[in-house]
PDB file of N, CA and C in Angstrom:
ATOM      1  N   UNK A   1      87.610 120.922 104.032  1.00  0.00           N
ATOM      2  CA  UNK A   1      88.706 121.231 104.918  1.00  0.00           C
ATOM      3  C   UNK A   1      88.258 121.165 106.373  1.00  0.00           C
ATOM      4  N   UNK A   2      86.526 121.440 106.623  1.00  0.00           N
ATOM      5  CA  UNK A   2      86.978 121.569 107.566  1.00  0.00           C
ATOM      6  C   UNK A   2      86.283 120.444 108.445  1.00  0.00           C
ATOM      7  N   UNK A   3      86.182 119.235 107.938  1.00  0.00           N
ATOM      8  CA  UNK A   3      85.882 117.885 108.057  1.00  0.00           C
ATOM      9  C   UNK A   3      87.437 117.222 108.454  1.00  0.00           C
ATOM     10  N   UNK A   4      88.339 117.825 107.876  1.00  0.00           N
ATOM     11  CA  UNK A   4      89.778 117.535 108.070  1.00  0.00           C
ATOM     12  C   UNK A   4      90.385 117.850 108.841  1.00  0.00           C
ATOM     13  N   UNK A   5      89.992 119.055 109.370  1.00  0.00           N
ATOM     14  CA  UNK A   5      89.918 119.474 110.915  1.00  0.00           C
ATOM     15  C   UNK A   5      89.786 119.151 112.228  1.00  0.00           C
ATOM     16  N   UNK A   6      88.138 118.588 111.972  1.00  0.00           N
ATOM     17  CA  UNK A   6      87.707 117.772 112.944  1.00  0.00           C
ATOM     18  C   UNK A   6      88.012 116.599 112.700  1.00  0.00           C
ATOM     19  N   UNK A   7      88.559 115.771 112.113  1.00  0.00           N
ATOM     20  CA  UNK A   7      89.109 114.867 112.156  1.00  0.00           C
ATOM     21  C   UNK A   7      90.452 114.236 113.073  1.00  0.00           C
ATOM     22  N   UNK A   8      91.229 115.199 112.725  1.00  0.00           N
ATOM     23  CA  UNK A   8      92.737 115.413 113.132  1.00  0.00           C
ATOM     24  C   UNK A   8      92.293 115.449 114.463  1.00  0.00           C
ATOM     25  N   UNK A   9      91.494 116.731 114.893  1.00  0.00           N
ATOM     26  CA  UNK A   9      91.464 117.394 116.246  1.00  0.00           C
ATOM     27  C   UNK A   9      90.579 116.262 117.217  1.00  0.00           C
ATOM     28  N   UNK A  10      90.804 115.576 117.045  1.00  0.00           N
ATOM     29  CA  UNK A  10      89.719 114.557 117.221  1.00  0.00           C
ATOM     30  C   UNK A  10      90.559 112.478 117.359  1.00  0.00           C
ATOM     31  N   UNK A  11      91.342 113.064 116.333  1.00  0.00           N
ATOM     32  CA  UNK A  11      92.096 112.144 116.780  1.00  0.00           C
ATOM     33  C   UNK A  11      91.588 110.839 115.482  1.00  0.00           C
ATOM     34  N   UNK A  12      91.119 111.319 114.946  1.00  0.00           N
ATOM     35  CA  UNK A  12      89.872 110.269 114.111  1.00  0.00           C
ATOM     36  C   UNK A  12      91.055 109.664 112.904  1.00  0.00           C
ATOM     37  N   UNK A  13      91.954 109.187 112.959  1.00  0.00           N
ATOM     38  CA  UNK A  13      92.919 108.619 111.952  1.00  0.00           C
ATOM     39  C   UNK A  13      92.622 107.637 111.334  1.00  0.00           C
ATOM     40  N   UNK A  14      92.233 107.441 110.041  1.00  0.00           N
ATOM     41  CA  UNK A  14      91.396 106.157 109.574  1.00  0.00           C
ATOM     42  C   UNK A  14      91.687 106.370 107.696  1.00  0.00           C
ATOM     43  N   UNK A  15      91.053 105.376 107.139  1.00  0.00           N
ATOM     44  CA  UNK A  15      90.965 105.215 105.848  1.00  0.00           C
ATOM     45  C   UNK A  15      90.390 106.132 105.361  1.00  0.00           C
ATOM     46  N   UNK A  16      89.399 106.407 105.713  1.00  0.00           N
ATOM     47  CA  UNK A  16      88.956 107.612 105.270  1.00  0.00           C
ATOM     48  C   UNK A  16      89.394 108.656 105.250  1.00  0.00           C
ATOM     49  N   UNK A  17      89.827 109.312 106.669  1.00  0.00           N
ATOM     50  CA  UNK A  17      90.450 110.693 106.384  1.00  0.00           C
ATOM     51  C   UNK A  17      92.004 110.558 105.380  1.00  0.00           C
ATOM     52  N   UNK A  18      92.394 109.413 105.510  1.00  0.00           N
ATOM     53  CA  UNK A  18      93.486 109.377 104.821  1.00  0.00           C
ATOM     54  C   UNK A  18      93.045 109.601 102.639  1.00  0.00           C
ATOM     55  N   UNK A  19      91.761 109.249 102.623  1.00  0.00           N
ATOM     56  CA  UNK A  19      91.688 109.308 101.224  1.00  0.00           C
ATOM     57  C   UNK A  19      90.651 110.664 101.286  1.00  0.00           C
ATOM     58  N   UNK A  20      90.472 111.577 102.396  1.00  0.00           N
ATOM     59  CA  UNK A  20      90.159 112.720 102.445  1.00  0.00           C
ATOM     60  C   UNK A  20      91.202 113.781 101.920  1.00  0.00           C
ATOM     61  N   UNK A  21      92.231 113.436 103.101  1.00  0.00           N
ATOM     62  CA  UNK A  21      93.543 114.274 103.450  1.00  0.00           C
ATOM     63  C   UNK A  21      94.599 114.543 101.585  1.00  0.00           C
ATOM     64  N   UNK A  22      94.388 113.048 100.630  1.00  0.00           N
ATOM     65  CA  UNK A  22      94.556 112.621  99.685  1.00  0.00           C
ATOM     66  C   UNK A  22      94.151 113.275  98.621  1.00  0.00           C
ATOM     67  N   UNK A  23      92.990 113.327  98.513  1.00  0.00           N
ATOM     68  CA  UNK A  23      92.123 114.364  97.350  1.00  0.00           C
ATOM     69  C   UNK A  23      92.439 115.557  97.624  1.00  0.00           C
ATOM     70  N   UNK A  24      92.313 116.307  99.528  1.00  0.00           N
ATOM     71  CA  UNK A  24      92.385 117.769  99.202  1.00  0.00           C
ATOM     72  C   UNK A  24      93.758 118.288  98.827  1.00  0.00           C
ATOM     73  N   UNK A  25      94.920 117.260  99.024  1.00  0.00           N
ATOM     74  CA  UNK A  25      96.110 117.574  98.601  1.00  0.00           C
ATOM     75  C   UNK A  25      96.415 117.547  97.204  1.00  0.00           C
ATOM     76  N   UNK A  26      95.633 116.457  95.943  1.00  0.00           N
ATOM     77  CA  UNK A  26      95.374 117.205  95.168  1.00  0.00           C
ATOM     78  C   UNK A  26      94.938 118.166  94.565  1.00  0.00           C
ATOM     79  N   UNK A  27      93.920 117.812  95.374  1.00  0.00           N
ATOM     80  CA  UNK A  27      93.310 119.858  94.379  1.00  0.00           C
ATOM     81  C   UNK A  27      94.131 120.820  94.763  1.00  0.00           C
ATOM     82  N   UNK A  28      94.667 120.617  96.393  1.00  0.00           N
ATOM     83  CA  UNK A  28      95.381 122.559  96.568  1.00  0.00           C
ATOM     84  C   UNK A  28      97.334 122.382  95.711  1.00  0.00           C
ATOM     85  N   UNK A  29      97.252 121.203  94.767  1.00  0.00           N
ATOM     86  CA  UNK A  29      98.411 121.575  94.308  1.00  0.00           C
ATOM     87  C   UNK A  29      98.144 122.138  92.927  1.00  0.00           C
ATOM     88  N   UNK A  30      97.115 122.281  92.643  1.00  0.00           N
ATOM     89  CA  UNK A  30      96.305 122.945  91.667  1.00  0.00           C
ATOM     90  C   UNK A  30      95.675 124.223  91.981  1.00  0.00           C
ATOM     91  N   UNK A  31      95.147 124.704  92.911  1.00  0.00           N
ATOM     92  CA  UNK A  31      94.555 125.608  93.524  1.00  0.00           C
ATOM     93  C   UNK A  31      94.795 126.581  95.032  1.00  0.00           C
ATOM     94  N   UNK A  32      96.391 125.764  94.852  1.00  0.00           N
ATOM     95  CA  UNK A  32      96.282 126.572  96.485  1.00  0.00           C
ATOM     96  C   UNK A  32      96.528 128.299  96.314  1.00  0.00           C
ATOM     97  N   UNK A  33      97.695 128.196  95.177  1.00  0.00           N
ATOM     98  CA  UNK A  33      98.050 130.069  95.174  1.00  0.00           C
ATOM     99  C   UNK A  33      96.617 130.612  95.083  1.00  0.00           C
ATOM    100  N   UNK A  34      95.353 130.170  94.050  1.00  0.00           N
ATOM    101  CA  UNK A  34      95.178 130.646  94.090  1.00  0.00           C
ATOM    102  C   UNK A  34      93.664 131.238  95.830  1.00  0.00           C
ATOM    103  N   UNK A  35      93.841 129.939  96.251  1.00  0.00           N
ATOM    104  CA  UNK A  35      93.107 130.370  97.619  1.00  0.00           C
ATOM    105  C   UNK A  35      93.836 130.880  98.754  1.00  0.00           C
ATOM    106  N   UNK A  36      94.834 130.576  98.246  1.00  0.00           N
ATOM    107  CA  UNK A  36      95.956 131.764  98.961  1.00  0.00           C
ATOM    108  C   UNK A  36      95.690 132.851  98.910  1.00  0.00           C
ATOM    109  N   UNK A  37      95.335 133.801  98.025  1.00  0.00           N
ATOM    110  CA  UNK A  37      94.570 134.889  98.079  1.00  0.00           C
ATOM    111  C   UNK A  37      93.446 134.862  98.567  1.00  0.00           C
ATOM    112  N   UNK A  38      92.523 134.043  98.552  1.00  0.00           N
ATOM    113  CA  UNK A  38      91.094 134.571  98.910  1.00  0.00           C
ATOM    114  C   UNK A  38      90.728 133.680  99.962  1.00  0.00           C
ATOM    115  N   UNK A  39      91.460 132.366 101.018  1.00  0.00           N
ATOM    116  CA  UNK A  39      90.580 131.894 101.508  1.00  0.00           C
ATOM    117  C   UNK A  39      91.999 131.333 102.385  1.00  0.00           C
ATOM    118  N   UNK A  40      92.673 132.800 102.871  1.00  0.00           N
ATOM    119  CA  UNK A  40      94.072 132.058 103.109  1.00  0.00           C
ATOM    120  C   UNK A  40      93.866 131.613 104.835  1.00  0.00           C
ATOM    121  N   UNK A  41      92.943 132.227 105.897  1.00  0.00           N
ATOM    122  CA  UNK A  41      92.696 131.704 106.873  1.00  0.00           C
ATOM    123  C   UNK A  41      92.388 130.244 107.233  1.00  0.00           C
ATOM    124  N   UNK A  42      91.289 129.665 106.503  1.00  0.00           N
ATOM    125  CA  UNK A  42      91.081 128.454 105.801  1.00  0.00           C
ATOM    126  C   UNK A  42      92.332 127.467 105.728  1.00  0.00           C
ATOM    127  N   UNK A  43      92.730 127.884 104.335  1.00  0.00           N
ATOM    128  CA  UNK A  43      94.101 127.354 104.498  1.00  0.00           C
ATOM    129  C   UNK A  43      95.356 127.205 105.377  1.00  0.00           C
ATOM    130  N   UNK A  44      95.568 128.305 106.257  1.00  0.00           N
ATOM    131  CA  UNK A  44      96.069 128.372 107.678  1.00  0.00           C
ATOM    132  C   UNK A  44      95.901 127.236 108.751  1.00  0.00           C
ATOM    133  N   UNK A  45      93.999 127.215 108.846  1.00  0.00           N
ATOM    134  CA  UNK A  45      94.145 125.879 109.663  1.00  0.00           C
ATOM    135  C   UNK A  45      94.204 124.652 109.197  1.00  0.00           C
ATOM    136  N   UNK A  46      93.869 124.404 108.046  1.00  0.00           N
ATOM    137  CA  UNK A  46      94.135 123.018 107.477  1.00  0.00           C
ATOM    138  C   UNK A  46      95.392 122.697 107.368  1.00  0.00           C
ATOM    139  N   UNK A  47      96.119 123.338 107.072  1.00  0.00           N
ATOM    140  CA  UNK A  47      97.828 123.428 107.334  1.00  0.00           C
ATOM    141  C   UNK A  47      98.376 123.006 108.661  1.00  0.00           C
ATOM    142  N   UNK A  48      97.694 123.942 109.687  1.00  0.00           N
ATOM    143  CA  UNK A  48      98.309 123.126 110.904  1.00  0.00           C
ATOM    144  C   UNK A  48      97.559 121.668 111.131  1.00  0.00           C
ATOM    145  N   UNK A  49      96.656 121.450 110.654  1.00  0.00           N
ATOM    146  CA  UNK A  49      95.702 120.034 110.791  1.00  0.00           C
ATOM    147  C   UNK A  49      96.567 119.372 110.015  1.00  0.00           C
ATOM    148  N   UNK A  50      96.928 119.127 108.764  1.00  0.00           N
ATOM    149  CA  UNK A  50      97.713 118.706 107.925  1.00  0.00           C
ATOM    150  C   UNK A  50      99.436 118.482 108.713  1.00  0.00           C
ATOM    151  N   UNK A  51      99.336 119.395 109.404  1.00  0.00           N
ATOM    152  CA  UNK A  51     101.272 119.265 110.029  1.00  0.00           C
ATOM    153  C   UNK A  51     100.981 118.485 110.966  1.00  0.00           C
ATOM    154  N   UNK A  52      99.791 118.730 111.916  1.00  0.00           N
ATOM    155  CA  UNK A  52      99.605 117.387 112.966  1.00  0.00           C
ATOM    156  C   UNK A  52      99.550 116.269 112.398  1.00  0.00           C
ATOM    157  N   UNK A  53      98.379 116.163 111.629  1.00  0.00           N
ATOM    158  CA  UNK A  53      98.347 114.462 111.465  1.00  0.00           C
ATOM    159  C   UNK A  53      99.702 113.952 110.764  1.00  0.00           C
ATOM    160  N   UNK A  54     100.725 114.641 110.385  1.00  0.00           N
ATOM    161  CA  UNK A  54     102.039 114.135 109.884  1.00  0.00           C
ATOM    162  C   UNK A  54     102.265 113.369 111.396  1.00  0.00           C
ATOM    163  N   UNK A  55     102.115 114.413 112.319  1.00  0.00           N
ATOM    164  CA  UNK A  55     103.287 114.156 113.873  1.00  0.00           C
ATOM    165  C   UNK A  55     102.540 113.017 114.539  1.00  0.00           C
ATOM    166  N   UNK A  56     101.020 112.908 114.687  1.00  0.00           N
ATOM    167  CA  UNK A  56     100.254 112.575 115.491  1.00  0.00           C
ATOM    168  C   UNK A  56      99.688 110.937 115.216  1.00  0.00           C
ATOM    169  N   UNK A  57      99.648 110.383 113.832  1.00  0.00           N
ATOM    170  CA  UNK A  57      99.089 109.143 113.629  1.00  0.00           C
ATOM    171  C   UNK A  57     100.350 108.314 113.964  1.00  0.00           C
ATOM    172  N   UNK A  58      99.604 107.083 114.203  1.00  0.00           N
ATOM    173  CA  UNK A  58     100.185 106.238 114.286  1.00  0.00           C
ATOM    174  C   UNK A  58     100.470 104.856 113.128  1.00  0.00           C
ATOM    175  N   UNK A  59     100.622 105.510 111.936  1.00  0.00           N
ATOM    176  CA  UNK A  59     100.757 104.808 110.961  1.00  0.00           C
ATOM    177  C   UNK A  59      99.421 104.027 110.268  1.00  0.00           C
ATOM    178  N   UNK A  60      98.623 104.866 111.008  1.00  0.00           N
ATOM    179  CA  UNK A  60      97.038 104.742 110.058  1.00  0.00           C
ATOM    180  C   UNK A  60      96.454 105.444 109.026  1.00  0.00           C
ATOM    181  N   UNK A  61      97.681 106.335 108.529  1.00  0.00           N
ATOM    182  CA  UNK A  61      97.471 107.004 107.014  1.00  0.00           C
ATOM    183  C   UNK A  61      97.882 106.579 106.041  1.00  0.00           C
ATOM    184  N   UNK A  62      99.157 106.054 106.646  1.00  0.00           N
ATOM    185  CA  UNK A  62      99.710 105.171 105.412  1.00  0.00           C
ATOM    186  C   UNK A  62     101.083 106.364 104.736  1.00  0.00           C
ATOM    187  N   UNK A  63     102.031 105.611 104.722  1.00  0.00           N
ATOM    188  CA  UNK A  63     103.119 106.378 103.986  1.00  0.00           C
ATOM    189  C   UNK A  63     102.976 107.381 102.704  1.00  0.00           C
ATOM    190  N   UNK A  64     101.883 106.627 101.990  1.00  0.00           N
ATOM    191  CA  UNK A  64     101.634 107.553 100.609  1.00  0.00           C
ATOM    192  C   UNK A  64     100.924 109.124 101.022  1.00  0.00           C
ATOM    193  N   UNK A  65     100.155 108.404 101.854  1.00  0.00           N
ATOM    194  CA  UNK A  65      99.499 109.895 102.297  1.00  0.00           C
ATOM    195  C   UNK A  65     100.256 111.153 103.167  1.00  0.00           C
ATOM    196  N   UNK A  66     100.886 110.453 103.913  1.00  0.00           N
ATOM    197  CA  UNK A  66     101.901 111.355 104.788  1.00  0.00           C
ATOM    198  C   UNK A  66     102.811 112.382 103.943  1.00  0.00           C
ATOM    199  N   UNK A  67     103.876 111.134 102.535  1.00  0.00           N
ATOM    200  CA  UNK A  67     104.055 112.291 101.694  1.00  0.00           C
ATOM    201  C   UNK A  67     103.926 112.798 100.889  1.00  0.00           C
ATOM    202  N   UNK A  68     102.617 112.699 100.751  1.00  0.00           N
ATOM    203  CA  UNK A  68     101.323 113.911  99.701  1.00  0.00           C
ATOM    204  C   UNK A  68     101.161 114.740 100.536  1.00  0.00           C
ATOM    205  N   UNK A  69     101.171 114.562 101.791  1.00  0.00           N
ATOM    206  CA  UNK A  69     101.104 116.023 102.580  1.00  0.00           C
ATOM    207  C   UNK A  69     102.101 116.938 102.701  1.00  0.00           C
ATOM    208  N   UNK A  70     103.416 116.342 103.211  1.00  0.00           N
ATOM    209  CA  UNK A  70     104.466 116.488 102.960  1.00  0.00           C
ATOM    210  C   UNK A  70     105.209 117.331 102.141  1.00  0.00           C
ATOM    211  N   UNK A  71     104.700 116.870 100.746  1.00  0.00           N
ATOM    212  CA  UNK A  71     104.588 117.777  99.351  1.00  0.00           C
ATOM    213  C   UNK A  71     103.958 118.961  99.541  1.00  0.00           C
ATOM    214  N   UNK A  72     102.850 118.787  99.846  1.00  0.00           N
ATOM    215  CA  UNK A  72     101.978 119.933  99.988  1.00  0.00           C
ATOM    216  C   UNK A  72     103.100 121.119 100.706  1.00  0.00           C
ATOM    217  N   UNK A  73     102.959 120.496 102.031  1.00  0.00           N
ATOM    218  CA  UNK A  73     103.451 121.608 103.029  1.00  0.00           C
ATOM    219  C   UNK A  73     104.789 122.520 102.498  1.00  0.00           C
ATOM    220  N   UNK A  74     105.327 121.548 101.752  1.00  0.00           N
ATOM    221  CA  UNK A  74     106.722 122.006 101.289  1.00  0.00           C
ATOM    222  C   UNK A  74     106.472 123.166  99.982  1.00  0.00           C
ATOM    223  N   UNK A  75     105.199 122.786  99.472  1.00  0.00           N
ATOM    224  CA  UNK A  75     104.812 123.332  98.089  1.00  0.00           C
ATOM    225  C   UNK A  75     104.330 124.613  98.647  1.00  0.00           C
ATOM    226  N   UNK A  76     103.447 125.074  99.245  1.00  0.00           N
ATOM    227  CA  UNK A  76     103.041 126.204 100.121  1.00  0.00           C
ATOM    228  C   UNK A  76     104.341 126.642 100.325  1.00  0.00           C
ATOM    229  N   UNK A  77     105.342 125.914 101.163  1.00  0.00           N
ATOM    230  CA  UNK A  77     106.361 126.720 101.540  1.00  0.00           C
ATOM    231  C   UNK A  77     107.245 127.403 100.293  1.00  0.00           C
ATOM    232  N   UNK A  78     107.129 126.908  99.414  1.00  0.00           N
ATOM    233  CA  UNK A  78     108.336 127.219  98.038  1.00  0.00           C
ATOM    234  C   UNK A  78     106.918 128.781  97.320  1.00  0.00           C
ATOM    235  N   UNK A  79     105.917 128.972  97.637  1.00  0.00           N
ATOM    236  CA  UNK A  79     105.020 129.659  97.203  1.00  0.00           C
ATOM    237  C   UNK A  79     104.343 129.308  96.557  1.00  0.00           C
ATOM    238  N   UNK A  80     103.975 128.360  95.862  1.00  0.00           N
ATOM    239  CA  UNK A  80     103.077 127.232  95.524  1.00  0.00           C
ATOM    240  C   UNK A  80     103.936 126.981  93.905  1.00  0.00           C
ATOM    241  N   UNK A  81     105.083 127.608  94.224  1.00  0.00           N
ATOM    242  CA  UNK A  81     105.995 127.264  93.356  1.00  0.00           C
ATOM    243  C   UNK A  81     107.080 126.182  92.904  1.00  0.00           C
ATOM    244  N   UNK A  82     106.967 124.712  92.310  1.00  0.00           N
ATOM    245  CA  UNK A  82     107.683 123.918  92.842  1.00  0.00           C
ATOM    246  C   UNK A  82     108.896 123.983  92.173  1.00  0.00           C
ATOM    247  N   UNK A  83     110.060 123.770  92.973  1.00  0.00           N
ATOM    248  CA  UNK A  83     111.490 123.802  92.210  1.00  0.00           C
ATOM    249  C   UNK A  83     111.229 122.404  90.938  1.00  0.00           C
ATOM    250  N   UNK A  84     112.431 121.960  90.498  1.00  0.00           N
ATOM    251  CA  UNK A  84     112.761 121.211  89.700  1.00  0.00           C
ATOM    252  C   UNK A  84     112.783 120.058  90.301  1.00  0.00           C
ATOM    253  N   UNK A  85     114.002 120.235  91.715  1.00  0.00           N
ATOM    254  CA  UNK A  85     114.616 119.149  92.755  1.00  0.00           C
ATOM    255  C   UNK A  85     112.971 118.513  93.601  1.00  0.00           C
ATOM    256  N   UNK A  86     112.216 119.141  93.774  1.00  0.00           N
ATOM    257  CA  UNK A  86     110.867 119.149  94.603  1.00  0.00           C
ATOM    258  C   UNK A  86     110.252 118.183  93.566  1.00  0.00           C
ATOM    259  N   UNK A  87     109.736 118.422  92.766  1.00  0.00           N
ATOM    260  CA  UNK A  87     109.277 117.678  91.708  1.00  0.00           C
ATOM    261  C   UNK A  87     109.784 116.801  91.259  1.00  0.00           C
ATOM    262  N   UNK A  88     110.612 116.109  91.048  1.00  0.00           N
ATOM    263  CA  UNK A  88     111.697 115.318  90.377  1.00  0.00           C
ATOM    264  C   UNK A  88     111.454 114.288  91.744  1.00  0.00           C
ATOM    265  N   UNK A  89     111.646 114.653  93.389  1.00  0.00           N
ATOM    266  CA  UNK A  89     111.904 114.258  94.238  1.00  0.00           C
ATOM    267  C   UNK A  89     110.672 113.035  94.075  1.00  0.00           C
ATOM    268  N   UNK A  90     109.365 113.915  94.622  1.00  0.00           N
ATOM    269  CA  UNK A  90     107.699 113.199  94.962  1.00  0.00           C
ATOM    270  C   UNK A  90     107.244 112.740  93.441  1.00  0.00           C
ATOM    271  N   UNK A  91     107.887 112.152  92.289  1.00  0.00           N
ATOM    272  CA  UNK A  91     107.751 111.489  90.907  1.00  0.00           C
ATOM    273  C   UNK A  91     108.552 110.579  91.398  1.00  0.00           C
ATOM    274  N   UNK A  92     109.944 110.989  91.675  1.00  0.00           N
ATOM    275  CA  UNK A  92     110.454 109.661  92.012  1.00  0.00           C
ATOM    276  C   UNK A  92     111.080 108.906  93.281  1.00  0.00           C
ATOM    277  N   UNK A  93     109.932 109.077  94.186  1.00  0.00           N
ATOM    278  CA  UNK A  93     110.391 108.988  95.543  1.00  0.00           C
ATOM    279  C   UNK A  93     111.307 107.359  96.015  1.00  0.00           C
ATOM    280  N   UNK A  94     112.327 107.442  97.052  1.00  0.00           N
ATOM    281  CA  UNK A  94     112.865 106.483  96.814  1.00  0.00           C
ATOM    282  C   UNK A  94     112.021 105.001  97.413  1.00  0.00           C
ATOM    283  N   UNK A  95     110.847 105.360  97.906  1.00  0.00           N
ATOM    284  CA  UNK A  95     110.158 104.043  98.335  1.00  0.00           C
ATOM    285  C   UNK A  95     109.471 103.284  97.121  1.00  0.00           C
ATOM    286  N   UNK A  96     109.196 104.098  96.038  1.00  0.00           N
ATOM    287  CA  UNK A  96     108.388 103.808  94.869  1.00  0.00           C
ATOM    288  C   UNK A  96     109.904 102.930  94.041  1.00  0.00           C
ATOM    289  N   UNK A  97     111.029 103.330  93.886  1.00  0.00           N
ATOM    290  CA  UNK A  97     111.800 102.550  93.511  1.00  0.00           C
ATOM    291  C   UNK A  97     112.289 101.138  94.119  1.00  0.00           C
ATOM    292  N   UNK A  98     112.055 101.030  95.297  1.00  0.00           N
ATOM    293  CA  UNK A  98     112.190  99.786  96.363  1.00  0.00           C
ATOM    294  C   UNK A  98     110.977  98.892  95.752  1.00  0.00           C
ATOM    295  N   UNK A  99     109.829  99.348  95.423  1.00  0.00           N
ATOM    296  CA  UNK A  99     108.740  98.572  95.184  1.00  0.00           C
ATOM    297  C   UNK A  99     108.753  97.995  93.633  1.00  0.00           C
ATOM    298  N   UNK A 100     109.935  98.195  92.971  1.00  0.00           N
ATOM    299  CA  UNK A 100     110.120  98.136  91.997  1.00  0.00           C
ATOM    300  C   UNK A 100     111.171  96.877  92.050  1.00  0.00           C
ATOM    301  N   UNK A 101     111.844  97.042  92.482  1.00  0.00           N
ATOM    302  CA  UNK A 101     112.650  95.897  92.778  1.00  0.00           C
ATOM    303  C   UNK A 101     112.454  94.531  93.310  1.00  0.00           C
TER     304      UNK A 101
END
């Protein structure tokens, strides 16, 4: 996380942090409640690092990554609880159906 940090804060937008930003958004959709309890400062700033690089790149993350974050942020926000509509949404997002066509 906190490589993801200095990244963002830094301005460092690249392939890499994008398949950084990628992995840690998998694991905390697995693990965030529970570092929500124990490591929730942590998580605090990667969150705002995570909400910048949404605002701040210039299309050097790449759409997939933006909404894996996206997810994230929204998933934290629901309590790391995802509705039905939330889930249903980022399975079947409507750019993944365009690519289908």
């Amino acid at each position: 996380m906190n490589q993801i940090n200095a990244s963002v804060k830094g301005g460092l937008f690249n392939a890499q942090l994008a398949n950084q930003i990628f992995v840690l958004c998998q694991q905390l959709k697995f693990s965030g409640q529970l570092l929500e309890q124990s490591h929730k400062n942590e998580l605090n700033r990667v969150f705002v690092s995570l909400r910048q690089a949404c605002c701040r790149d210039n299309g050097q993350l790449g759409t997939p990554c933006r909404l894996k974050m996206m997810e994230l942020v929204e998933l934290r926000a629901m309590g790391w609880r995802p509705s039905l509509a939330h889930t249903q949404y980022y399975l079947n997002r409507p750019e993944q159906q365009q690519q289908q066509i």
